[in-house]
N, C-alpha and C. Protein backbone atom coordinates (compact mmCIF):
# COMPACT_ATOMS: atom_id res chain seq x y z
N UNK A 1 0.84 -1.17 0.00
CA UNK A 1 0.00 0.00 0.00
C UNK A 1 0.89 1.24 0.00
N UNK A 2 0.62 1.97 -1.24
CA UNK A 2 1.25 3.87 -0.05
C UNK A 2 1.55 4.01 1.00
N UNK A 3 2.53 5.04 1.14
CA UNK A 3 2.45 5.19 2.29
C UNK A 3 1.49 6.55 2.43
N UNK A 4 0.91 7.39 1.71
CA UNK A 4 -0.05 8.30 1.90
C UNK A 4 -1.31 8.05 2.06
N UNK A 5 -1.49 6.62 1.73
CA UNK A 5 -2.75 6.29 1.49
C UNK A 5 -2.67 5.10 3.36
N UNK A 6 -1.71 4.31 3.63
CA UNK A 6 -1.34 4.10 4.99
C UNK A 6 -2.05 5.15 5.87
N UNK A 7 -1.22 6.24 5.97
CA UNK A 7 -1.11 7.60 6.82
C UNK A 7 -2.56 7.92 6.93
N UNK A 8 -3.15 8.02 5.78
CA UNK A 8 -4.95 8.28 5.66
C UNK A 8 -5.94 6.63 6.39
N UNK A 9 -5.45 5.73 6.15
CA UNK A 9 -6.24 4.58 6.46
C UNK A 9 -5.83 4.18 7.95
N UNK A 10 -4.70 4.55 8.68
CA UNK A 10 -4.60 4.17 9.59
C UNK A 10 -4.43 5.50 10.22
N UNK A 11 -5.13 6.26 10.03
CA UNK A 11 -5.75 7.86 10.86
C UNK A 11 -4.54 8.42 11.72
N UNK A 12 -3.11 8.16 11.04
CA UNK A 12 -2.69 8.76 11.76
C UNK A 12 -2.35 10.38 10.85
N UNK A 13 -2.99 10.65 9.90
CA UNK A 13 -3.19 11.75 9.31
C UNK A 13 -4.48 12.05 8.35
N UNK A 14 -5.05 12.88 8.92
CA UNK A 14 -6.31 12.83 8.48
C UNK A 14 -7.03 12.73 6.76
N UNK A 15 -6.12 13.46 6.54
CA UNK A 15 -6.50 13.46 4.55
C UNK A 15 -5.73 13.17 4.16
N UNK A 16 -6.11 12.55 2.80
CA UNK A 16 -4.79 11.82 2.17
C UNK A 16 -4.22 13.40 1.12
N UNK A 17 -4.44 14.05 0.84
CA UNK A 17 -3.58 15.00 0.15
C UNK A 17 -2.63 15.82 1.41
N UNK A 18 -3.07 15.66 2.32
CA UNK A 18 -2.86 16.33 3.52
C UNK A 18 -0.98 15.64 3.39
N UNK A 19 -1.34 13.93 3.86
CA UNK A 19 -0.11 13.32 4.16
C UNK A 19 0.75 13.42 2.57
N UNK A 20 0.08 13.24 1.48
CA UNK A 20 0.87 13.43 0.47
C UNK A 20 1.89 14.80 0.03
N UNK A 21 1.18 16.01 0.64
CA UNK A 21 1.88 17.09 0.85
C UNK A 21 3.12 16.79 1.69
N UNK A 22 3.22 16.09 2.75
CA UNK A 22 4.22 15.94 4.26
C UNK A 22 5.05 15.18 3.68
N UNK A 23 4.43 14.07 2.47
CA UNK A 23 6.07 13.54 2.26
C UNK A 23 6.52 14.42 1.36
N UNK A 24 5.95 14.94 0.32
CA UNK A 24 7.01 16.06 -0.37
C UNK A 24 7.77 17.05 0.28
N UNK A 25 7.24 17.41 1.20
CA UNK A 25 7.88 18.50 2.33
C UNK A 25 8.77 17.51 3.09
N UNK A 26 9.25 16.85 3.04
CA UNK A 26 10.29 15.30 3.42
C UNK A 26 9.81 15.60 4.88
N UNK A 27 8.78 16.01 5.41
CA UNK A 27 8.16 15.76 6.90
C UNK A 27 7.92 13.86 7.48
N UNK A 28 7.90 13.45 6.77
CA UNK A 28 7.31 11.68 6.83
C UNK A 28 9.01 10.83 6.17
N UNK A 29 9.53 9.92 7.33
CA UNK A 29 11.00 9.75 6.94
C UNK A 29 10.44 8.00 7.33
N UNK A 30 11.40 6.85 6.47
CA UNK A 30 10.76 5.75 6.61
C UNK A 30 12.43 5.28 6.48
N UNK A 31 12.88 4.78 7.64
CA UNK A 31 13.95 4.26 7.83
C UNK A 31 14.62 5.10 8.11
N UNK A 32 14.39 5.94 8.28
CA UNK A 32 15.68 7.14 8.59
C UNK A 32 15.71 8.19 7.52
N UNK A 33 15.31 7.83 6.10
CA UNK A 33 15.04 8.29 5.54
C UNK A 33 13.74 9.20 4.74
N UNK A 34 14.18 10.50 3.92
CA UNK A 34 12.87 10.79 3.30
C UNK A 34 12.10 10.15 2.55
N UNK A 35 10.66 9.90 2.29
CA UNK A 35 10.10 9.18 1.68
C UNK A 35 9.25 9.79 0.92
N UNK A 36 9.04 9.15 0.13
CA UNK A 36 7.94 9.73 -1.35
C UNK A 36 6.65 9.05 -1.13
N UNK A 37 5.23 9.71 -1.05
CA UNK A 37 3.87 9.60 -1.15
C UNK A 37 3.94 7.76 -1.69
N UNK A 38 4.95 7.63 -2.73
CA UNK A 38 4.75 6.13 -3.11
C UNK A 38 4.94 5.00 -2.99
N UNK A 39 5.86 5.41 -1.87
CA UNK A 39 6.71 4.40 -1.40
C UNK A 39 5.73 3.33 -0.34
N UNK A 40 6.25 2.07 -0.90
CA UNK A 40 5.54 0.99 -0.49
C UNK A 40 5.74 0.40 0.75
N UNK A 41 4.59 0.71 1.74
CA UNK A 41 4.60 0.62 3.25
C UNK A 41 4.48 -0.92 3.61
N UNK A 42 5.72 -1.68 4.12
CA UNK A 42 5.53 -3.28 4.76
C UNK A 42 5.50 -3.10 6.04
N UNK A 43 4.79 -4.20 6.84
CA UNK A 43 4.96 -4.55 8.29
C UNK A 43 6.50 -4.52 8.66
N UNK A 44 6.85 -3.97 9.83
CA UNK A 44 7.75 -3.80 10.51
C UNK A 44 8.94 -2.69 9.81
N UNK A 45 8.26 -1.51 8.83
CA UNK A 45 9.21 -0.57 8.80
C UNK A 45 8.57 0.52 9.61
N UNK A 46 10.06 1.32 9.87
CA UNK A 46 9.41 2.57 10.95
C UNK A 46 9.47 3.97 10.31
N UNK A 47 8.18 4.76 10.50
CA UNK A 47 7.76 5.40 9.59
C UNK A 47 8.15 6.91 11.12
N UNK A 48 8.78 7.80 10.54
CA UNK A 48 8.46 9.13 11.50
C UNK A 48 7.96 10.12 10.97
N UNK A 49 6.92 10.93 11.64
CA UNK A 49 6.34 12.07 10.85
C UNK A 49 6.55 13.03 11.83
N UNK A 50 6.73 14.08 11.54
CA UNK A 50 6.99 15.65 11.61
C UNK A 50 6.30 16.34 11.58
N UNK A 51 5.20 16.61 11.99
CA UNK A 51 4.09 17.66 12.11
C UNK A 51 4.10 18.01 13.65
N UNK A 52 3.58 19.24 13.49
CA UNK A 52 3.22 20.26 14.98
C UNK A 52 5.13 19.92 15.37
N UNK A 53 4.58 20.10 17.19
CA UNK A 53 5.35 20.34 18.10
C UNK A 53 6.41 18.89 18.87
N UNK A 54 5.42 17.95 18.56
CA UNK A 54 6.38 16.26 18.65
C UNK A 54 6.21 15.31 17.96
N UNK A 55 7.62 14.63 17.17
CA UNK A 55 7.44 13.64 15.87
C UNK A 55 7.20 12.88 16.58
N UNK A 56 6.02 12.13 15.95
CA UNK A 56 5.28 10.92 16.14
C UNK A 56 6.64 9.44 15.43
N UNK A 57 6.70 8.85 16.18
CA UNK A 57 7.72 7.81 15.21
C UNK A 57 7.19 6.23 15.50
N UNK A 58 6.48 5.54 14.40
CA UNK A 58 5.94 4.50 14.50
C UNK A 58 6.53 3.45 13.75
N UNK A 59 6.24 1.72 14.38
CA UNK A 59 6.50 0.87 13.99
C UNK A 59 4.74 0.37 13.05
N UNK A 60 5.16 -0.36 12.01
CA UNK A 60 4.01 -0.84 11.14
C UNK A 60 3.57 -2.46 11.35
N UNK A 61 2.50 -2.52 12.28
CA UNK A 61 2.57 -3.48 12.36
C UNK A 61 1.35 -4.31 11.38
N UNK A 62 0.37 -3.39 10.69
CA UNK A 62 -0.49 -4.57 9.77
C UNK A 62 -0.55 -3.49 8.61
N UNK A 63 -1.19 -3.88 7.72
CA UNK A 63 -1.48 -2.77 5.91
C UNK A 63 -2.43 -3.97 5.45
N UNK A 64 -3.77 -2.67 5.66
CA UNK A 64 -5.01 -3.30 5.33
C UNK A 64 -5.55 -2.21 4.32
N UNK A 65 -6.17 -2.25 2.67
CA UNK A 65 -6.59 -0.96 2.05
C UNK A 65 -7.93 -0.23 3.26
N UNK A 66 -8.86 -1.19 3.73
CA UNK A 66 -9.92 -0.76 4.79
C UNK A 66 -9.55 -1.10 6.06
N UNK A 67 -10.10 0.18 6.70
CA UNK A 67 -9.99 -0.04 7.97
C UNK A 67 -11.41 0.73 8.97
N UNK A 68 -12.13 -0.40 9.40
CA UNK A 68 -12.82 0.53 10.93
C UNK A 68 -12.17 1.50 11.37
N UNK A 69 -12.91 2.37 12.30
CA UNK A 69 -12.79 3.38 12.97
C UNK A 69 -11.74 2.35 14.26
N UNK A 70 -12.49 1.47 14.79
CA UNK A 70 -12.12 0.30 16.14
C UNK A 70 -10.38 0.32 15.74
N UNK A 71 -10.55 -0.38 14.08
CA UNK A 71 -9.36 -1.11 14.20
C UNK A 71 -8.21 -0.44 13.53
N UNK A 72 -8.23 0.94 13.65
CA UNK A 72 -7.37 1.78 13.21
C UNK A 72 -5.82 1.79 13.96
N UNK A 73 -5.71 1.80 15.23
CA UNK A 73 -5.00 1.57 16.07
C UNK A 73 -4.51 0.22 16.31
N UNK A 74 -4.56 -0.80 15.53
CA UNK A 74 -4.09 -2.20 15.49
C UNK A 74 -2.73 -1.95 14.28
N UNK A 75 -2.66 -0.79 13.32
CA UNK A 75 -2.56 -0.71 12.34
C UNK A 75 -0.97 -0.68 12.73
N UNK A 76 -0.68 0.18 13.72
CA UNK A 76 1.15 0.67 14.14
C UNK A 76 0.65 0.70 15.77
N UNK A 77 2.00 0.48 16.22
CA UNK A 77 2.85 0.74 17.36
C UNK A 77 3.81 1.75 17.45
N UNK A 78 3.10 2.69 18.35
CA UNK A 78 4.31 4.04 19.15
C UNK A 78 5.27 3.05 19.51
N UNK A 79 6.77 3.97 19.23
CA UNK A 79 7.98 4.01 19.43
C UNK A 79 7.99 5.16 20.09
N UNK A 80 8.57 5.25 21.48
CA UNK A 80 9.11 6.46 22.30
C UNK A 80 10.97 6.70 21.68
């Protein structure tokens, strides 16, 4: 799956043009690195995003195209 389309399905960014803007603005880094809107999101890479005041930095633990509201949060695991 995207990873813009990820970012939108697993709510950790609300619109998908929204997150597609953040990786062009290299705000959204996937391994350490910047990542492109296209880049193809697997279980167990760690995705950090850069918005507001504290980067969120997550592990991927499922990639489903649908997702419930419930099971949105099954999707990644916070990394402190």
């Amino acid at each position: 799956m995207r990873l813009d389309k990820y970012l939108k399905v697993s709510r950790l960014i609300k619109r998908r043009t929204v997150a597609n803007e953040a990786c062009d603005a290299g705000r959204v880094l996937v391994g350490g690195k910047a990542a492109r809107a296209s880049y193809e999101v697997k279980p167990g890479d760690i995705i950090e995003i850069n918005l507001g005041q504290r980067p969120l930095k997550i592990r991927v633990c499922k990639v489903s195209e649908h997702a419930l509201k419930e099971e949105a949060a099954e999707f990644y695991s916070v990394i402190n």
